[in-house]
Protein backbone atom coordinates (compact mmCIF):
# COMPACT_ATOMS: atom_id res chain seq x y z
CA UNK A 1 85.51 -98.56 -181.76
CA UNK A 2 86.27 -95.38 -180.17
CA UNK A 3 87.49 -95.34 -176.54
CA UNK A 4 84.76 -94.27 -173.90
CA UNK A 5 85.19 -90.79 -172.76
CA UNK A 6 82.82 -87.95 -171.71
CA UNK A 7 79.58 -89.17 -171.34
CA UNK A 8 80.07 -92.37 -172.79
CA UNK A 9 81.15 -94.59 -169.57
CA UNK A 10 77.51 -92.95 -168.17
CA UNK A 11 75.44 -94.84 -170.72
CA UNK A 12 77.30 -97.96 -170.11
CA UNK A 13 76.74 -97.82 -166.57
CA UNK A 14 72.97 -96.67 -166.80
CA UNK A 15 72.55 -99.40 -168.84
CA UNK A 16 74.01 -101.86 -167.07
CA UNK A 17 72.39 -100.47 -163.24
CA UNK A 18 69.30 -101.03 -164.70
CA UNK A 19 69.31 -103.83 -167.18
CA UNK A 20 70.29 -106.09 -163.71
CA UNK A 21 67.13 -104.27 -161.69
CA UNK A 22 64.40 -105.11 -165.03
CA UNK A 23 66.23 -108.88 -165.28
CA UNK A 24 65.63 -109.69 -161.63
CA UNK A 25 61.98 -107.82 -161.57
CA UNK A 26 60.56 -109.07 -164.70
CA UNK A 27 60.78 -113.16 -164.36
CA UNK A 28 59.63 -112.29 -160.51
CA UNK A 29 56.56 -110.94 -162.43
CA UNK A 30 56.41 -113.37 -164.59
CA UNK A 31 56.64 -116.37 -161.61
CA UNK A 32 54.00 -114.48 -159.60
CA UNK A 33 51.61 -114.12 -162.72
CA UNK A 34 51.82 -117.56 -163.80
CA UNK A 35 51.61 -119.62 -160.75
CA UNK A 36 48.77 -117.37 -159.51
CA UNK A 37 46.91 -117.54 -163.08
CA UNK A 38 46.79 -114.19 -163.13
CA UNK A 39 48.30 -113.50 -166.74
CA UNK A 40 46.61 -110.89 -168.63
CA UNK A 41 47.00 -108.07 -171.53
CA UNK A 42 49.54 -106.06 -169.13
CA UNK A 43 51.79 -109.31 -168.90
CA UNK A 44 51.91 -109.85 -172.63
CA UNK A 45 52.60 -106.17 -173.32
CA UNK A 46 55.49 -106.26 -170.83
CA UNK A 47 56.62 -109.59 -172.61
CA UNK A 48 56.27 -107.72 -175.99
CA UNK A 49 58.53 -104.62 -174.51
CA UNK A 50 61.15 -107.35 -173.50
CA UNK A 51 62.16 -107.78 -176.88
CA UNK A 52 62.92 -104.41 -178.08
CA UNK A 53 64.20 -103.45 -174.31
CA UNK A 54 66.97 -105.72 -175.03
CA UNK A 55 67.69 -104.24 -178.54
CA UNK A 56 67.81 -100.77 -176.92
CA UNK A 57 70.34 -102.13 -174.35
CA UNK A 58 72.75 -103.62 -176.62
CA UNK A 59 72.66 -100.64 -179.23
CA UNK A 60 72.85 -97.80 -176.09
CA UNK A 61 76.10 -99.95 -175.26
CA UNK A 62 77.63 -100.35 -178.74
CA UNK A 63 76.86 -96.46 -179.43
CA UNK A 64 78.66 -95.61 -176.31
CA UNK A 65 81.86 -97.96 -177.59
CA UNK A 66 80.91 -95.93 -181.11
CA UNK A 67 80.93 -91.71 -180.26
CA UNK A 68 77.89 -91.50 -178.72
CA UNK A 69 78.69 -89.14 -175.72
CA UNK A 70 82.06 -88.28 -176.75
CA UNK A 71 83.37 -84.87 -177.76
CA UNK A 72 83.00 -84.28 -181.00
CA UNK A 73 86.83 -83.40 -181.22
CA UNK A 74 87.63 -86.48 -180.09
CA UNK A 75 86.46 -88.03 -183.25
CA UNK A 76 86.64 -88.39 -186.67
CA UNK A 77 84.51 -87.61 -189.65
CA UNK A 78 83.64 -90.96 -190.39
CA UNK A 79 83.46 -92.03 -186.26
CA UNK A 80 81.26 -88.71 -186.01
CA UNK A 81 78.89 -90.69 -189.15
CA UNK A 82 79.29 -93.63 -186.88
CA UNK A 83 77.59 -92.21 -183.68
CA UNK A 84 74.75 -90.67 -185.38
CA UNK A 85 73.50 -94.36 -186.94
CA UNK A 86 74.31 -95.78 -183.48
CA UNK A 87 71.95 -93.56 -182.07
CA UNK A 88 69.56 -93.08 -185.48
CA UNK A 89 69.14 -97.10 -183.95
CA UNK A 90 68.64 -95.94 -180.70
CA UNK A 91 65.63 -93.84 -181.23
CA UNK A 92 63.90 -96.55 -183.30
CA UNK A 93 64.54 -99.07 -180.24
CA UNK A 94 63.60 -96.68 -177.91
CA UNK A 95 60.23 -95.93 -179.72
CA UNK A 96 59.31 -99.70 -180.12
CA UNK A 97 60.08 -100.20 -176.50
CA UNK A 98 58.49 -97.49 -175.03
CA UNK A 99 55.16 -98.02 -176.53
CA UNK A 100 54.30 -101.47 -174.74
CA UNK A 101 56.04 -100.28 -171.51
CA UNK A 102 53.65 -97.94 -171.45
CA UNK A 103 50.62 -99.82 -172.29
CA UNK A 104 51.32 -102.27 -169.96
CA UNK A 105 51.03 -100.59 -166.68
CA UNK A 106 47.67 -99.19 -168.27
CA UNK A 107 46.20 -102.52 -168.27
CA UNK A 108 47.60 -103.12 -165.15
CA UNK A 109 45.42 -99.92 -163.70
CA UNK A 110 42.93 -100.92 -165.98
CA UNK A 111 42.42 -104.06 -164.41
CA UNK A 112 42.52 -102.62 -160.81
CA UNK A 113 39.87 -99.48 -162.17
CA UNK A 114 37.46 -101.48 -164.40
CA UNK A 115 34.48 -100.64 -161.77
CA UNK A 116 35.17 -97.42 -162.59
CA UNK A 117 34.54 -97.02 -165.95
CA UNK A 118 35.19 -93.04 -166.71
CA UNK A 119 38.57 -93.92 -164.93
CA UNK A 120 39.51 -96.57 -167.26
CA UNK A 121 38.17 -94.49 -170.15
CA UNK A 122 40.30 -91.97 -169.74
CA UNK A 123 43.69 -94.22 -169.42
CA UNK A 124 42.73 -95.94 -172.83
CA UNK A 125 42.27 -92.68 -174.40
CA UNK A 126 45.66 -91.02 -173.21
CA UNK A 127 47.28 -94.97 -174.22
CA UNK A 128 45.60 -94.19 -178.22
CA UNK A 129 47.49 -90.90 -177.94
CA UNK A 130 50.35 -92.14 -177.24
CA UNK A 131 50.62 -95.12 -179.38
CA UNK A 132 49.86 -92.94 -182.05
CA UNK A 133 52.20 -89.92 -181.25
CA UNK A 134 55.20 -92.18 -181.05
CA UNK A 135 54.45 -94.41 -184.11
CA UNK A 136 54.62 -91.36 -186.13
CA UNK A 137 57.53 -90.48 -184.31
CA UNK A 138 59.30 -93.75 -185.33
CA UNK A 139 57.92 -93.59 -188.93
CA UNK A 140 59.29 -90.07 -189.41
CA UNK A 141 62.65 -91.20 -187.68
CA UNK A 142 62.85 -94.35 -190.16
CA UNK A 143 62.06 -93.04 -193.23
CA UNK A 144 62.74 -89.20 -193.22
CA UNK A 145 65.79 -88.77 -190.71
CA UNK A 146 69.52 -89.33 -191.97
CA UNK A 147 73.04 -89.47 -190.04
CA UNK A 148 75.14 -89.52 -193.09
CA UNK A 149 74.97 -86.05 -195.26
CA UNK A 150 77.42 -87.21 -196.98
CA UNK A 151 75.34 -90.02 -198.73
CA UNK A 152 74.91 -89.22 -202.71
CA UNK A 153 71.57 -87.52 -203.37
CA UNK A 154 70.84 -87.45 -199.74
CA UNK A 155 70.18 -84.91 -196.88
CA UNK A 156 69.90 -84.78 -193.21
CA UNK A 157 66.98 -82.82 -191.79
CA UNK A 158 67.73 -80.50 -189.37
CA UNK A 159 68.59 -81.10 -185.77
CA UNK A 160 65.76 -78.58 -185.16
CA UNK A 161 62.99 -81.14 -186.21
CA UNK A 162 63.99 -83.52 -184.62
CA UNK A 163 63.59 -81.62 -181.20
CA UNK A 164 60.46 -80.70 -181.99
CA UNK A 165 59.66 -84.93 -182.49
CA UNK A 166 61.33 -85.45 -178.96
CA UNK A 167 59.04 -82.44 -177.44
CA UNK A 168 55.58 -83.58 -178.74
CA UNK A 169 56.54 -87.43 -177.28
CA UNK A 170 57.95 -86.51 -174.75
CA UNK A 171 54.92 -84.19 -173.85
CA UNK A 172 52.47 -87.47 -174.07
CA UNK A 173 54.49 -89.76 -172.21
CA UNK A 174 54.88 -87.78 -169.05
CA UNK A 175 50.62 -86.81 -168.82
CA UNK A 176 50.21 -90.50 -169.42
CA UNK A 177 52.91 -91.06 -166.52
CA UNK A 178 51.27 -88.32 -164.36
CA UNK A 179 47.95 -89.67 -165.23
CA UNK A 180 49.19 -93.53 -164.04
CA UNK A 181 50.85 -92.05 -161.01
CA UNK A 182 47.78 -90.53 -159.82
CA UNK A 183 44.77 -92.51 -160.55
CA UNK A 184 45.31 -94.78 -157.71
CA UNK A 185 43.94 -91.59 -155.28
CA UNK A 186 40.59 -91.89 -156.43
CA UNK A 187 40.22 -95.66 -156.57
CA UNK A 188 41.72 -95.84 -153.11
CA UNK A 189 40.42 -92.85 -151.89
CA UNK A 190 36.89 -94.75 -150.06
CA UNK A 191 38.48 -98.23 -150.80
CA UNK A 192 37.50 -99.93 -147.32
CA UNK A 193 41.10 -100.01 -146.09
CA UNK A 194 43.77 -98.99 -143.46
CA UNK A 195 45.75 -96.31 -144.08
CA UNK A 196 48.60 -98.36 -144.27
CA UNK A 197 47.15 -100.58 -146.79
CA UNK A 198 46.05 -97.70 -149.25
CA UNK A 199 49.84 -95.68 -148.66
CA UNK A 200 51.28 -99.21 -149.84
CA UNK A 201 49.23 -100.14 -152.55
CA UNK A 202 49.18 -96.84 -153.83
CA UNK A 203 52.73 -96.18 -153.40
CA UNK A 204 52.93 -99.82 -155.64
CA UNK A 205 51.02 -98.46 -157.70
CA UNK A 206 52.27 -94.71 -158.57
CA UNK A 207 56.25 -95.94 -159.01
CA UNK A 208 55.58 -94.72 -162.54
CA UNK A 209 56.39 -91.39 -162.03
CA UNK A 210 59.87 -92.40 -161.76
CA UNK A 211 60.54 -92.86 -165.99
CA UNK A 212 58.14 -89.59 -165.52
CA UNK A 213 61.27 -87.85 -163.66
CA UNK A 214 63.77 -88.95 -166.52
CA UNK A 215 61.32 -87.90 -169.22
CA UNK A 216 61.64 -84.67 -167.79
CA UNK A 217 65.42 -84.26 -167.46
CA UNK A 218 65.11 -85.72 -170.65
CA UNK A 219 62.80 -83.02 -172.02
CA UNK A 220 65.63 -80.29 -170.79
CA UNK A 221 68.32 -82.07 -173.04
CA UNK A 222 66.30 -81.95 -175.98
CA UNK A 223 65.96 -78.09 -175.47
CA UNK A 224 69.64 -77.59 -175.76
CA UNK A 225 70.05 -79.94 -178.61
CA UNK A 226 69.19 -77.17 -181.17
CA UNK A 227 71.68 -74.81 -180.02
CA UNK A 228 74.58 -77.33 -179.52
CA UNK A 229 77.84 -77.09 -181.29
CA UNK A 230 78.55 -80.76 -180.01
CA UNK A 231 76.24 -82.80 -180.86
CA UNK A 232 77.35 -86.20 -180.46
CA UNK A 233 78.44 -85.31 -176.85
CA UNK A 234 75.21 -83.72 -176.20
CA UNK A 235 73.25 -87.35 -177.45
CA UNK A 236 74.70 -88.63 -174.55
CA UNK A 237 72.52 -87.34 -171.91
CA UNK A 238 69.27 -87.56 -174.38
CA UNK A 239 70.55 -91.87 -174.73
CA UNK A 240 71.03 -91.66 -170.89
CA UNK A 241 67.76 -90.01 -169.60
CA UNK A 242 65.65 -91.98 -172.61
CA UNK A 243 67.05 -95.30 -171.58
CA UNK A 244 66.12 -94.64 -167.65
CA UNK A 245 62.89 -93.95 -168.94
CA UNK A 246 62.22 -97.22 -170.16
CA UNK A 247 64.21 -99.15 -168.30
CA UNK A 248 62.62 -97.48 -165.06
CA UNK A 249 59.67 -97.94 -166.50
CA UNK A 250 59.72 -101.62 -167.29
CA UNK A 251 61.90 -102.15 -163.67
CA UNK A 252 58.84 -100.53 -161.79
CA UNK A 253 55.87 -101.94 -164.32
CA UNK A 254 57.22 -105.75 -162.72
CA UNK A 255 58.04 -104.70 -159.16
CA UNK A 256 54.21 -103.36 -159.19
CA UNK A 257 52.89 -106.95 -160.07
CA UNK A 258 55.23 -108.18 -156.38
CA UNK A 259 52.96 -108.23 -153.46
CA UNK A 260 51.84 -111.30 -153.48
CA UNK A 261 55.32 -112.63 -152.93
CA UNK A 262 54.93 -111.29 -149.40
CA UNK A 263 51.10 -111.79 -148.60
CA UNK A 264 52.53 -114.88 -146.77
CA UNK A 265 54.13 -112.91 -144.03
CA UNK A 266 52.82 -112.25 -140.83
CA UNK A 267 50.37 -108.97 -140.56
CA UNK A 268 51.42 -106.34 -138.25
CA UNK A 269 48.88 -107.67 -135.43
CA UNK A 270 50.45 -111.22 -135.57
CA UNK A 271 53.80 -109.79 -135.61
CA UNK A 272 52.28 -107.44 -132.43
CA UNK A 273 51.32 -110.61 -130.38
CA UNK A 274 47.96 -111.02 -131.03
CA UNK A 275 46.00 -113.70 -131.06
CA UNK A 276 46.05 -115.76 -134.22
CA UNK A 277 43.28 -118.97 -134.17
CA UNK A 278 45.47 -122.22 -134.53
CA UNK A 279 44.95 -124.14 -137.58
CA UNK A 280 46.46 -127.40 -138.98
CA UNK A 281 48.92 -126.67 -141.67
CA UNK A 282 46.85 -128.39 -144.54
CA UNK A 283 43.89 -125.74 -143.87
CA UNK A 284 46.10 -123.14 -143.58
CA UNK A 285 47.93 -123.75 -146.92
CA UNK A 286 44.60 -123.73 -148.52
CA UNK A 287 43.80 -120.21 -147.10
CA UNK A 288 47.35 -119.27 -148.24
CA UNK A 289 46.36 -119.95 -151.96
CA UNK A 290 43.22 -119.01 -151.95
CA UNK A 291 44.38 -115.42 -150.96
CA UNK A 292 47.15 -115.22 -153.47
CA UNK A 293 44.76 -115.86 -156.04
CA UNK A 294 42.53 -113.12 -154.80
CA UNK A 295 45.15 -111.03 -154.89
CA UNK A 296 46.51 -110.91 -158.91
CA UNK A 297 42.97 -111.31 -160.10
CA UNK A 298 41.14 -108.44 -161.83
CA UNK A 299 41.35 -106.31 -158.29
CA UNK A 300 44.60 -108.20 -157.10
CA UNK A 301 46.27 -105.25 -155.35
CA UNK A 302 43.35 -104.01 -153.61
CA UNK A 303 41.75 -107.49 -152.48
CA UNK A 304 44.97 -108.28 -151.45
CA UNK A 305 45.36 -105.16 -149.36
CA UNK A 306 41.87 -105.84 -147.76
CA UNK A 307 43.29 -109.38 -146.61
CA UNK A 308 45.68 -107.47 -145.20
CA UNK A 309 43.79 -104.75 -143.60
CA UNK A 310 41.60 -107.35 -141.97
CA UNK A 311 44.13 -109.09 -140.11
């Protein structure tokens, strides 16, 4: 192990920040999906990116304990060997978990659009593209990509292709991000609402284009990978801003699937002082469920938010 310098104590603590946020928000999800018999292809997806969101964790923290991030003078050969298969790992991980992060908040909006069929379309098309895009990414990665030139025979490729993988994936992830962020103004747009219902359903709804932010930092790392005369340091803030882009992603892709947590609460009127008919607490729990329901089914957010709007 190699002790954390540079960049390295930056992974651990992205990491950790937001492998506590996704723990917390995804068996909230989970709770609210279930008991509300709500569970569709966006749950499984995000259960499926659970799996290889872990992974990613654990191998971002062992290649920060392993070079990744460190000054490349700081190291050894064989360390130097070390860091590049830590984060070789890394971009396989990051590839399998991206993929049904992704996919899962487009059947989330999928759900919420399927009225709207050119909408919904559209989202499945950009999904294709970027299911494919990044399983060639992974493929090439796997089977064409080295970290040890030293191995007998063998050859890395140059750091030069491997930008230009980053750049085309990178490219598709944030128009699918944009895309997600801003499809909830036309389905709200002359949704039968108050303001304040749309500006929090939508703002539920568009938390996306946070991983879009960190694919874009991202995207300026990758552009001064080719010319960088330390590499392993330079990984660091590609492992950073690619882990915040999944983990944000997965973090946000639960906290989206919330609301009904808090449809119990008093509405703004109530809270105001008006009115409220009296009911006996038996009828009133029965209402409670009934809206709940209403709320995670195919047009969950939106129904909900009518509820809502109605007082």
């Amino acid at each position: 192990m190699v002790p954390l310098s540079g960049d390295a104590p930056n992974i651990v603590g992205t990491v950790v920040t937001l492998l506590v946020f996704g723990s917390i928000a995804f068996p909230l999800r989970v709770y609210v999906r279930a008991s509300n018999r709500a569970w569709g292809w966006d749950d499984w997806s995000m259960v499926v990116a659970a799996v290889p969101w872990a992974g990613l964790s654990a191998i971002c923290i062992g290649g920060a304990f392993h070079g990744v991030g460190v000054h490349e003078v700081k190291l050894t050969i064989n360390e130097r060997h070390t860091a590049m298969k830590w984060f070789w790992l890394f971009e396989v991980f990051w590839c399998l978990s991206v993929i049904p992060v992704k996919l899962s908040i487009s059947f989330m909006l999928g759900r919420i659009a399927v009225a709207k069929r050119p909408y919904v379309i559209g989202l499945y098309v950009i999904s294709a593209i970027l299911t494919i895009m990044t399983l060639l990414g992974v493929f090439y990665i796997i089977f064409r990509y080295a970290w040890n030139p030293t191995t007998p025979g063998g050859s890395c490729q140059p750091v030069s292709i491997l930008a230009n993988i980053y750049y085309a994936t990178t490219a598709v992830n944030i128009a699918i991000d944009w895309y997600c962020a801003l499809l909830p103004v036309p389905l709200l747009w002359n949704a039968p609402l108050s303001l304040r219902a749309k500006l929090s359903v939508g703002f539920l709804l568009s938390l996306g284009v946070l991983a879009s932010v960190s694919a874009c930092v991202r995207q300026k790392y990758t552009a001064a990978l080719t010319s960088s005369e330390d590499v392993t340091y330079s990984l660091g803030n590609l492992m950073i801003w690619g882990y915040a882009e999944v983990g944000i992603g997965f973090t946000v892709g639960s906290l989206s699937t919330l609301r009904p947590l808090f449809s119990a609460r008093p509405s703004a009127e109530d809270q105001e002082g008006y009115e409220v008919p009296q009911m006996d607490r038996r009828r009133r729990s029965a209402m409670q469920d009934v809206e709940r329901r209403r709320q995670t089914s195919c047009e969950g957010l939106v129904q909900g938010s009518i509820l809502v709007g109605k007082g």
